[in-house]
Protein backbone atom coordinates (compact mmCIF):
# COMPACT_ATOMS: atom_id res chain seq x y z
CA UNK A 1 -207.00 -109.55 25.87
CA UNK A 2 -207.80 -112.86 28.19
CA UNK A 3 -208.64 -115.99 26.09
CA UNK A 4 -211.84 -117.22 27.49
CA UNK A 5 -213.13 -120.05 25.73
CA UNK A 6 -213.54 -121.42 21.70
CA UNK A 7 -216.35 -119.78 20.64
CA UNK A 8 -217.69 -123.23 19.29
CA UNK A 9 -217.76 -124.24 23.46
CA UNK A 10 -219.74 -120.88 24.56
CA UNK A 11 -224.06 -122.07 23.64
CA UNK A 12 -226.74 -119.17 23.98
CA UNK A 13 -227.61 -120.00 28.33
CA UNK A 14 -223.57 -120.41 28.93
CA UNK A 15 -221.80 -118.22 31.18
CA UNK A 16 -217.95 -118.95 31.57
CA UNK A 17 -215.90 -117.26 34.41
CA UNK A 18 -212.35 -115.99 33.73
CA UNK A 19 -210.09 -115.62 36.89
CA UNK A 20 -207.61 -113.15 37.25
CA UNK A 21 -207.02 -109.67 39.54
CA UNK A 22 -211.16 -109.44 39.52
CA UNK A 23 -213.57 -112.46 38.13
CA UNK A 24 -214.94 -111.41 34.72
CA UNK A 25 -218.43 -113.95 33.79
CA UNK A 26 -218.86 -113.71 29.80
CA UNK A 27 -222.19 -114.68 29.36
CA UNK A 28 -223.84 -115.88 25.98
CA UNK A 29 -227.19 -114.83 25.81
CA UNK A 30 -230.59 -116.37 24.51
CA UNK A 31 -230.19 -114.60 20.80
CA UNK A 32 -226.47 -116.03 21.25
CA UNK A 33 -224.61 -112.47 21.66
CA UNK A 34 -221.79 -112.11 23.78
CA UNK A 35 -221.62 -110.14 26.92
CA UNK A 36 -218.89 -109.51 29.68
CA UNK A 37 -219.47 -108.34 33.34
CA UNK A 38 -217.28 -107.77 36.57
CA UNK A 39 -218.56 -111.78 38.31
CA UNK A 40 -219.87 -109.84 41.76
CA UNK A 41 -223.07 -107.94 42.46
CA UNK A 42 -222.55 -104.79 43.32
CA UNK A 43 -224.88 -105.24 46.13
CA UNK A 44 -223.30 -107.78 48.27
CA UNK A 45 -220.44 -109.40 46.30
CA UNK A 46 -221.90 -112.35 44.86
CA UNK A 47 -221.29 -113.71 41.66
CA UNK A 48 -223.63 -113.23 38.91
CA UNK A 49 -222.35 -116.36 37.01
CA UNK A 50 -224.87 -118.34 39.81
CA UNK A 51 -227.81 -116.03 39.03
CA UNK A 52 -230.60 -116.12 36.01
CA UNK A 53 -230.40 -114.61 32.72
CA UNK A 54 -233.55 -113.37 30.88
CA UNK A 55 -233.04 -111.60 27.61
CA UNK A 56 -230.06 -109.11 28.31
CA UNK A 57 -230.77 -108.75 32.28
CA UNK A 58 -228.98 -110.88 34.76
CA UNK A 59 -230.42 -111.81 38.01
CA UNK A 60 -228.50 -112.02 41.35
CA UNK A 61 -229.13 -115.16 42.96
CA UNK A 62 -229.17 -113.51 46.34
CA UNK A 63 -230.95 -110.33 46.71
CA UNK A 64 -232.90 -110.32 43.16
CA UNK A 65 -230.62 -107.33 41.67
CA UNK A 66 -230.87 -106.97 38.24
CA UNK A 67 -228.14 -106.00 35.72
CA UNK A 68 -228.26 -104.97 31.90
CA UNK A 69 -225.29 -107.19 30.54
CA UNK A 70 -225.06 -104.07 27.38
CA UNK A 71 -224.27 -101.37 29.43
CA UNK A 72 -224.12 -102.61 33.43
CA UNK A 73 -226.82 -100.59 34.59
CA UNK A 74 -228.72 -101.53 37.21
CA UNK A 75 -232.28 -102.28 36.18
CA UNK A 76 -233.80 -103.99 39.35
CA UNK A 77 -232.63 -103.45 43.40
CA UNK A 78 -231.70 -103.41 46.13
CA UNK A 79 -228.07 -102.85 44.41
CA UNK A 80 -227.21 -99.17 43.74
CA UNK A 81 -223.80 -99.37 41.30
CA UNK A 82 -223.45 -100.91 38.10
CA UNK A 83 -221.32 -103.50 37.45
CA UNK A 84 -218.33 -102.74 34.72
CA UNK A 85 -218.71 -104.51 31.75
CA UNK A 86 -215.61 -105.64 29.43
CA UNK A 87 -215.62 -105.78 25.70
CA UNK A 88 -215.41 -109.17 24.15
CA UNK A 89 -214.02 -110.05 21.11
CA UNK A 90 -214.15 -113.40 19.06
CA UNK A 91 -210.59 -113.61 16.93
CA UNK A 92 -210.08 -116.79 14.90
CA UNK A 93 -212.70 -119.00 16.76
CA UNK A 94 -211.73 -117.81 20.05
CA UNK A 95 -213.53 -115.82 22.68
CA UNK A 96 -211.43 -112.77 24.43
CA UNK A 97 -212.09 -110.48 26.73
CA UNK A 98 -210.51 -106.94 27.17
CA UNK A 99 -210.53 -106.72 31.33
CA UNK A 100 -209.97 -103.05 30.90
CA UNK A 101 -213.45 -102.27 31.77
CA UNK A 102 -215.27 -99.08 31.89
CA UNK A 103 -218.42 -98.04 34.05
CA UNK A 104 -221.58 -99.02 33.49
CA UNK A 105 -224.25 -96.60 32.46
């Protein structure tokens, strides 16, 4: 597990980027829930940290791709792939993320 963040730091409309092997952005989301993606659109490798966030969809702030931060799926093109999204964990005040990752749906 990568320590991300406290908790008490990460506000519903915060996204926090964790660096290692791949970039992971661990995004906190309107109804404050917690949510971790591979940081690149699968369309043309730009990170999703810069893009919008409505609801549970993230918006690539290049080509208008759309993600479901639950599951990965793509839900708007041009991209294709999902992205892999990474379980998150809050342990004693602190945000984690397990960069495992499995495919999206």
């Amino acid at each position: 597990m990568i320590p991300v963040c406290p908790r008490s730091e990460l506000k519903p409309g915060d996204v926090r980027v964790v660096a290692g092997e791949f970039p992971i952005a661990v995004f906190c989301t309107e109804d404050d829930q917690l949510y971790a993606v591979d940081d690149r659109c699968t369309h043309q490798e730009t990170p999703l940290s810069d893009g919008w966030v409505e609801g549970h969809i993230v918006e690539c702030p290049l080509h208008e791709s759309c993600f479901d931060l639950r599951t990965g799926a793509v839900t708007g093109p041009p991209a294709k792939l999902p992205v892999r999204t990474h379980e998150v964990r809050v342990v004693e005040g602190v945000v984690y993320v397990n960069a495992s990752g499995v495919p999206g749906a």
